[in-house]
C-alpha atoms as a PDB file:
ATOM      1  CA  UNK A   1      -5.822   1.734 -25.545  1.00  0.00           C
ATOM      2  CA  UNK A   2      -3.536  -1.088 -24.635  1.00  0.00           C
ATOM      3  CA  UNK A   3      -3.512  -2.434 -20.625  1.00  0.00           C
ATOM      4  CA  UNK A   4      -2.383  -1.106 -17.645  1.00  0.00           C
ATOM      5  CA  UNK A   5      -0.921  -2.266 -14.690  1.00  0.00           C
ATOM      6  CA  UNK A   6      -2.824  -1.277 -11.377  1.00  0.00           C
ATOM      7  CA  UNK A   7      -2.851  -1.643  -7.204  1.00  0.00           C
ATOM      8  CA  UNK A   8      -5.021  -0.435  -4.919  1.00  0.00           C
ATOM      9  CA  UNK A   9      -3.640   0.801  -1.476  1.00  0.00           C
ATOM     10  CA  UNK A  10      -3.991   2.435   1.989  1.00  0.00           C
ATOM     11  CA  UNK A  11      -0.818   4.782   1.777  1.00  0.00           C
ATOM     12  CA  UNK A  12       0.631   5.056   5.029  1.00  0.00           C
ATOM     13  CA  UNK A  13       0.363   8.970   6.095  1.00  0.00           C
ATOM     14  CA  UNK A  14       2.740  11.457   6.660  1.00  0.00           C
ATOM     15  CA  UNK A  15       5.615  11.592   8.688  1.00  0.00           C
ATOM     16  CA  UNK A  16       5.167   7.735   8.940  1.00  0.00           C
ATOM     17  CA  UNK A  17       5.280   7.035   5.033  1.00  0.00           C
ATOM     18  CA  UNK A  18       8.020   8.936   3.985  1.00  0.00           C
ATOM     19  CA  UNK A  19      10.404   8.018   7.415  1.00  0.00           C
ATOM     20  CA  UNK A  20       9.649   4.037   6.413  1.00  0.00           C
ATOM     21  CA  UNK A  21      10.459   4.420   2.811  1.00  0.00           C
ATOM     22  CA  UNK A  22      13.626   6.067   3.543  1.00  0.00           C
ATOM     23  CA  UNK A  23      13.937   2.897   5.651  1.00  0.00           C
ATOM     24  CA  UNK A  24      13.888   0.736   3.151  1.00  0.00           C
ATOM     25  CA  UNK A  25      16.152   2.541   0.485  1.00  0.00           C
ATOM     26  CA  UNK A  26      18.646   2.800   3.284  1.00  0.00           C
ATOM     27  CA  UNK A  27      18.174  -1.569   3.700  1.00  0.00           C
ATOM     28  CA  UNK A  28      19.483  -1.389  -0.075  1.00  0.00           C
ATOM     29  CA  UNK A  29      16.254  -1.575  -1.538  1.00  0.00           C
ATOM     30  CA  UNK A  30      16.515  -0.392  -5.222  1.00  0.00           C
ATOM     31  CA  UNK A  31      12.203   0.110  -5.392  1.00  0.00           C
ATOM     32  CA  UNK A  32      11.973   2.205  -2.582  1.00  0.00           C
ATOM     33  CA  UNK A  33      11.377   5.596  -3.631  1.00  0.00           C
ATOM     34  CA  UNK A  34       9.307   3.776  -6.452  1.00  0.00           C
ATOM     35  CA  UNK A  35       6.497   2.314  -4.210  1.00  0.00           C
ATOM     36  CA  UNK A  36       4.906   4.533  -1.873  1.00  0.00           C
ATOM     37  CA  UNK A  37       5.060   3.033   1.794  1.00  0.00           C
ATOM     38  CA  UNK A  38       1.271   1.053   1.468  1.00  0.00           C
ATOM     39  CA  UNK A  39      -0.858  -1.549   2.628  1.00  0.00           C
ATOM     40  CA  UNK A  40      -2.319  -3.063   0.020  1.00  0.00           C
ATOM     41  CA  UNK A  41      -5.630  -3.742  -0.841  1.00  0.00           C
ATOM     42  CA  UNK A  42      -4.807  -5.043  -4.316  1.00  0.00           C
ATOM     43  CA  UNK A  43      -0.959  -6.521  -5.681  1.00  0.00           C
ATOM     44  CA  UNK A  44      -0.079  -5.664  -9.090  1.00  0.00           C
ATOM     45  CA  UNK A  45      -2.980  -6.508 -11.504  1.00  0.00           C
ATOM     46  CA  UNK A  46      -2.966  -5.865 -15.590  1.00  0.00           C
ATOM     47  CA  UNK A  47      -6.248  -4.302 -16.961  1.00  0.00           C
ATOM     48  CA  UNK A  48      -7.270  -2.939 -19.757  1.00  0.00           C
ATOM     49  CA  UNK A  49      -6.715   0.724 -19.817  1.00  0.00           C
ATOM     50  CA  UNK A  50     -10.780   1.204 -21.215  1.00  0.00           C
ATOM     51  CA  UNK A  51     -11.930  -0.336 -17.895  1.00  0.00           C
ATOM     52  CA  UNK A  52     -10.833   2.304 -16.054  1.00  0.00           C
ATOM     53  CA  UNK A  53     -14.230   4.400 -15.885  1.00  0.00           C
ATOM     54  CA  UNK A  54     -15.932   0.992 -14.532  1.00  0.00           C
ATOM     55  CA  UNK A  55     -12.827   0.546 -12.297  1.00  0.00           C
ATOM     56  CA  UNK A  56     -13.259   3.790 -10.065  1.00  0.00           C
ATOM     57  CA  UNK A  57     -16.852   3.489  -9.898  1.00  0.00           C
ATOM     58  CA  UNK A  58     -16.289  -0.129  -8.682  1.00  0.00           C
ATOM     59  CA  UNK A  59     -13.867   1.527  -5.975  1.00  0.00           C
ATOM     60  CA  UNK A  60     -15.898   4.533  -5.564  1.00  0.00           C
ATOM     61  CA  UNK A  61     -18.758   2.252  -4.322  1.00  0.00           C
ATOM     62  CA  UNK A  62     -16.721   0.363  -2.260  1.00  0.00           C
ATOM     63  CA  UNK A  63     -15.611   3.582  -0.294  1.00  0.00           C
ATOM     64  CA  UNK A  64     -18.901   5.151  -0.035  1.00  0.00           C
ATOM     65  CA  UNK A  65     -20.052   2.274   2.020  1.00  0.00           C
ATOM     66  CA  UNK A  66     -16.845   2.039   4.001  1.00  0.00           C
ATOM     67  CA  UNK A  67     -15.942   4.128   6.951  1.00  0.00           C
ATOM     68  CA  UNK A  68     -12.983   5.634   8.682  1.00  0.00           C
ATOM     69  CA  UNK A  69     -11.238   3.030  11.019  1.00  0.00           C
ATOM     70  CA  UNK A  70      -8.284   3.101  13.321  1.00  0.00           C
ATOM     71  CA  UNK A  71      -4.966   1.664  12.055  1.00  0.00           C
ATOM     72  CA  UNK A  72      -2.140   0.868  14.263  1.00  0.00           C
ATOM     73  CA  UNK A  73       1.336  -0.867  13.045  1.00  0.00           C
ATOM     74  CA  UNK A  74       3.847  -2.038  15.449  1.00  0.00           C
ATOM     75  CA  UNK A  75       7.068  -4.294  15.290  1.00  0.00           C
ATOM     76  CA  UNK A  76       7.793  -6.359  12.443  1.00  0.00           C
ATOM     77  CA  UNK A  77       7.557  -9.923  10.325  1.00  0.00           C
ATOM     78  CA  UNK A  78       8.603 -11.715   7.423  1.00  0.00           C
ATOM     79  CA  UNK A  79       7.195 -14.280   4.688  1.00  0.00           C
ATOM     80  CA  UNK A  80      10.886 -15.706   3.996  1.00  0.00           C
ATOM     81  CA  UNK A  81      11.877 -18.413   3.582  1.00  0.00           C
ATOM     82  CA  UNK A  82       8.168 -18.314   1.520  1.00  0.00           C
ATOM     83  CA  UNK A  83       8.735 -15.232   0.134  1.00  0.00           C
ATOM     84  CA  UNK A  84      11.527 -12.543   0.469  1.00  0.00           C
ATOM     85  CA  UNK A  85       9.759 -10.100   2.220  1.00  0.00           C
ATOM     86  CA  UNK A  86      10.175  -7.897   5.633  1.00  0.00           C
ATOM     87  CA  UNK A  87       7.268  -5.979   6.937  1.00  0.00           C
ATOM     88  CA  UNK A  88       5.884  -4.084   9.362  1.00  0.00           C
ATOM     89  CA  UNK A  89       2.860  -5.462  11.062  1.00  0.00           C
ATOM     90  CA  UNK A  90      -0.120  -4.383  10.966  1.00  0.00           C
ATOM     91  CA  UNK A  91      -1.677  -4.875  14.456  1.00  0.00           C
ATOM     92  CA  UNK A  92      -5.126  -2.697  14.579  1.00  0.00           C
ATOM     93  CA  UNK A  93      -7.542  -2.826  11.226  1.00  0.00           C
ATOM     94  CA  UNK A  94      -6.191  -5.853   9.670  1.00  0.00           C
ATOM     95  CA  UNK A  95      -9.666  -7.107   9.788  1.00  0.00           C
ATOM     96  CA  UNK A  96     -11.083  -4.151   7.815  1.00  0.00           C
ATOM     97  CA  UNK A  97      -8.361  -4.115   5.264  1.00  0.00           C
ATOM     98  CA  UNK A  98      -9.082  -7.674   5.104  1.00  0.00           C
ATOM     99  CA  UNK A  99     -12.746  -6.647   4.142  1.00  0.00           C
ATOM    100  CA  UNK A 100     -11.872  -4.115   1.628  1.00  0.00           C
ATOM    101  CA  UNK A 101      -9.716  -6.055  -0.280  1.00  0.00           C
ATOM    102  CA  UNK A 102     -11.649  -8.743  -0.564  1.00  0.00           C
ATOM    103  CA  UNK A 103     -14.665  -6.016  -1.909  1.00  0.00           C
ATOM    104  CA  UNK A 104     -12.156  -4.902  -4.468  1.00  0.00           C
ATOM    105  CA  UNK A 105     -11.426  -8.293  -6.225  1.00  0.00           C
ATOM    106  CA  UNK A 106     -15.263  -9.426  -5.695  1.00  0.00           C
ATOM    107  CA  UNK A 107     -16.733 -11.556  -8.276  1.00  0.00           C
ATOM    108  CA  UNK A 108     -19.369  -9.477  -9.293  1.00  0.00           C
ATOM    109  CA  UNK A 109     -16.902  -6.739 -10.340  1.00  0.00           C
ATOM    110  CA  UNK A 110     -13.945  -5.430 -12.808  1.00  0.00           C
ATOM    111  CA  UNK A 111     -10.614  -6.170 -10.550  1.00  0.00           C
ATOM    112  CA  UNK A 112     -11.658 -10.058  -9.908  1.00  0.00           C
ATOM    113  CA  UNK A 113      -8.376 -11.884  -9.584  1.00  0.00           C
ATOM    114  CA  UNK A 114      -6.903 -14.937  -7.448  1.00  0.00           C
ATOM    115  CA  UNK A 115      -4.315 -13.808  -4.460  1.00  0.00           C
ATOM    116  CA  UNK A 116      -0.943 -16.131  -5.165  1.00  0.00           C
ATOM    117  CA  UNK A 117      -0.865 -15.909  -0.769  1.00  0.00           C
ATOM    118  CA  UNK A 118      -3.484 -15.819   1.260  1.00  0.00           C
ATOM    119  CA  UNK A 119      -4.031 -12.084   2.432  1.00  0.00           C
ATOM    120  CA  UNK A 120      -1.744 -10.709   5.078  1.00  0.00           C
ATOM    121  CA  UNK A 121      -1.949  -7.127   5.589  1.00  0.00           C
ATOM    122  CA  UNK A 122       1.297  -5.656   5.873  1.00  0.00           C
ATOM    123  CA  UNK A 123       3.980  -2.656   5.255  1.00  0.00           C
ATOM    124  CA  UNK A 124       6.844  -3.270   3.320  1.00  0.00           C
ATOM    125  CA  UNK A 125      10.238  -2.495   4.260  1.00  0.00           C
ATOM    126  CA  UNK A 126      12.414  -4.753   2.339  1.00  0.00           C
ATOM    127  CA  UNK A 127      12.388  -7.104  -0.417  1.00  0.00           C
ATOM    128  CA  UNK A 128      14.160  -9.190  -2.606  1.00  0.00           C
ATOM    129  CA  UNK A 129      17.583  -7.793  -1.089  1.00  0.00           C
ATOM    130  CA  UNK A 130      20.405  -9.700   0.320  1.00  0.00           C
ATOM    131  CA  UNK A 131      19.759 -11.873   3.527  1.00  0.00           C
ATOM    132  CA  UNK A 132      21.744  -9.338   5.755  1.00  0.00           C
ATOM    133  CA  UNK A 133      19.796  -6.469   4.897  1.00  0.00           C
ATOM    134  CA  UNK A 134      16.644  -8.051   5.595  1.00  0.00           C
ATOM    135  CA  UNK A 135      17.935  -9.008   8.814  1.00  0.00           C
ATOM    136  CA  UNK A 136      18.791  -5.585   9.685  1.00  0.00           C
ATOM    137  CA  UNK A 137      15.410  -4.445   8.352  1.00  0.00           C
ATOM    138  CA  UNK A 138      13.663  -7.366  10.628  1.00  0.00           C
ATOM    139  CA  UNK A 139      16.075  -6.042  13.698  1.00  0.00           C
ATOM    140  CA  UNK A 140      16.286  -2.331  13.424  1.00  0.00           C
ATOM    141  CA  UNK A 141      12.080  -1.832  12.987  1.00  0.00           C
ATOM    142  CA  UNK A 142      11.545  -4.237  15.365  1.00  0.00           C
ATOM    143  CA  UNK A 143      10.166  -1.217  18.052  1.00  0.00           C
ATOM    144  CA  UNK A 144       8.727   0.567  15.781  1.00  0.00           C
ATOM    145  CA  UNK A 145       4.913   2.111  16.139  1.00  0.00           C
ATOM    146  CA  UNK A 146       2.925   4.343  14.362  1.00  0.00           C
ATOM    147  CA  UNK A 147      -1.529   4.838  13.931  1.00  0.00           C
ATOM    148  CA  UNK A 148      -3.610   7.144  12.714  1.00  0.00           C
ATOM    149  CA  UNK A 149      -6.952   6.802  11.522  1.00  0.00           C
ATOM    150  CA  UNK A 150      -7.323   5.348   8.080  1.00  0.00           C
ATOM    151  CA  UNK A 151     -10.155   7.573   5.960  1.00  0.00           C
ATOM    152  CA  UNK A 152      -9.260   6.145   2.313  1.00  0.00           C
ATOM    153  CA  UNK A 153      -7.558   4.259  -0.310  1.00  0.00           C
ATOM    154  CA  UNK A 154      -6.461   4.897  -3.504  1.00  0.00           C
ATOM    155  CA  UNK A 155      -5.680   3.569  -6.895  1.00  0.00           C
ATOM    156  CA  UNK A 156      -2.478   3.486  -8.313  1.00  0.00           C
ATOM    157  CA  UNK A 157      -0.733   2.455 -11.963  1.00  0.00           C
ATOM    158  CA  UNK A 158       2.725   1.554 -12.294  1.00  0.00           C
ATOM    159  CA  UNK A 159       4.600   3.500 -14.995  1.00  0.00           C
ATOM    160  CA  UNK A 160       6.891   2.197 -17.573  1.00  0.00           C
ATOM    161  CA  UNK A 161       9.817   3.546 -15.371  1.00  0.00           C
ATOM    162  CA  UNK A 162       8.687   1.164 -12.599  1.00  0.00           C
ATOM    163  CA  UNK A 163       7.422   3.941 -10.602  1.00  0.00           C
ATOM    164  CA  UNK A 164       3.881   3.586  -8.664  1.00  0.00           C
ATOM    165  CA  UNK A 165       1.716   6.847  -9.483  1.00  0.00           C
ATOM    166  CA  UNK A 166      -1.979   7.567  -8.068  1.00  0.00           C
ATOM    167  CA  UNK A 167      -4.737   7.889 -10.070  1.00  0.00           C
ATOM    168  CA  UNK A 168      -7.311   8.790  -7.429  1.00  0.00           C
ATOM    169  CA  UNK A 169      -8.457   8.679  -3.947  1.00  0.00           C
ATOM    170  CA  UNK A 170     -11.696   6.862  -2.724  1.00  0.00           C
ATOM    171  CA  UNK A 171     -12.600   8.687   0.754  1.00  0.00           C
ATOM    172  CA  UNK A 172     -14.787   6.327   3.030  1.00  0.00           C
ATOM    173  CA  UNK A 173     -18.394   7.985   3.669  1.00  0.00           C
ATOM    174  CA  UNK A 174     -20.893   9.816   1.429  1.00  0.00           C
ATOM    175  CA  UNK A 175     -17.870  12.271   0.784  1.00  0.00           C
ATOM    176  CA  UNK A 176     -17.497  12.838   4.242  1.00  0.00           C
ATOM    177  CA  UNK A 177     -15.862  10.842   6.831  1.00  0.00           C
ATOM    178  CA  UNK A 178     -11.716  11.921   7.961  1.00  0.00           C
ATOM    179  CA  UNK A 179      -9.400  13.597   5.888  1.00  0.00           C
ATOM    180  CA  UNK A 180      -8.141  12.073   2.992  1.00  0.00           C
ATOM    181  CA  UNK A 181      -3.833  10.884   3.627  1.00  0.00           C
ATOM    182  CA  UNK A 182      -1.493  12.607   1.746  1.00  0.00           C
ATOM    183  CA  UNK A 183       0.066  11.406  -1.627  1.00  0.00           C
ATOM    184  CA  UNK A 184       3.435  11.322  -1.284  1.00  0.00           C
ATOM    185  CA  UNK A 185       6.152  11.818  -3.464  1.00  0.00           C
ATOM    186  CA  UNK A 186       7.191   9.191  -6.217  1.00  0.00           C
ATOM    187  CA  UNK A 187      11.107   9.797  -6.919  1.00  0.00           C
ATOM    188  CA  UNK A 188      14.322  10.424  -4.715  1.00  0.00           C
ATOM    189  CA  UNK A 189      14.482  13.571  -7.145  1.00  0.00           C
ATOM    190  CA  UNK A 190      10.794  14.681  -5.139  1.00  0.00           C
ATOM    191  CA  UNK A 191      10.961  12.909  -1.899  1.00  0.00           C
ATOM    192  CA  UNK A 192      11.069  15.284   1.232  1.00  0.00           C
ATOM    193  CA  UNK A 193      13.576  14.163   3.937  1.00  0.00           C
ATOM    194  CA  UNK A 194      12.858  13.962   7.499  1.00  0.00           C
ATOM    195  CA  UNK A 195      16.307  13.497   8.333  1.00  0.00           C
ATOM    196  CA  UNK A 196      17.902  16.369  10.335  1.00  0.00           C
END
């Protein structure tokens, strides 16, 4: 069955998700429209494509003893000169992102794996462009705010054309809990506009 290549994320809802990815494509950012705007839970990890099954029940698990939580992002940061990276912050449920991820890559289950930075949740808004753009990035977000209350994550693979795809949704709760957040769209060919 070969491997496949896997995150795990909170996708930031609509209008927020699709407003900051058309952000960052208009920063210069050619992997915009190929990443759906995120916090994630797990970075890019290669697995083999048979542990899948044991992969969502891992999640599954994970979410069933999870609840909803607030989420609030407001201004933004950066990792340069460490890493070429503008975000927005995330200022309310850091801590329980901080908890979930660290459930996801547990020892005792199929997604274990060694973080090359210490965890930092975060939304990203430009990276690995030129200097200027991430400066305008850094300045022009710098007021922005957005929350919502988070009821689920979801697992994604990354196709051979680059492009971030979701596999399924993990709602917190015995099934219950808040509404699951909106997939959104994975092309510029399929990505509403919320420009006037």
């Amino acid at each position: 069955m070969g491997t496949v290549t896997l995150g795990v994320s909170i996708a930031v809802p609509e209008p927020y998700g699709s407003l900051l990815q058309e952000r960052r494509a208009s920063f210069g950012d050619p992997a915009a429209y190929g990443i759906p705007t995120h916090v994630t839970l797990l970075p890019p990890t290669e697995a083999e494509a048979a542990d899948l099954p044991a992969i969502e029940t891992h999640l599954s698990q994970i979410a069933t003893a999870g609840r909803p939580f607030p989420m609030r992002l407001s201004g933004t940061g950066t990792f340069r000169p460490l890493s070429p990276v503008v975000f927005v912050q995330v200022v309310e449920g850091a801590s329980a992102c901080s908890w979930l991820q660290k459930r996801v890559r547990e020892a005792s289950g199929p997604l274990v794996r060694e973080l090359q930075f210490p965890y930092h949740p975060h939304v990203t808004v430009a990276h690995g462009i030129a200097e200027e753009a991430m400066d305008r990035a850094y300045e022009e977000l710098s007021s922005y705010e957005a929350a919502w209350t988070c009821g689920s994550f979801a697992l994604y693979e990354q196709g051979a054309d680059g492009v971030w795809r979701k596999i399924n949704e993990f709602p917190f709760g015995a099934g219950g809990g808040a509404p699951a957040v909106p997939a959104q769209g994975g092309s510029a060919v399929d990505q509403p506009s919320l420009r006037p």
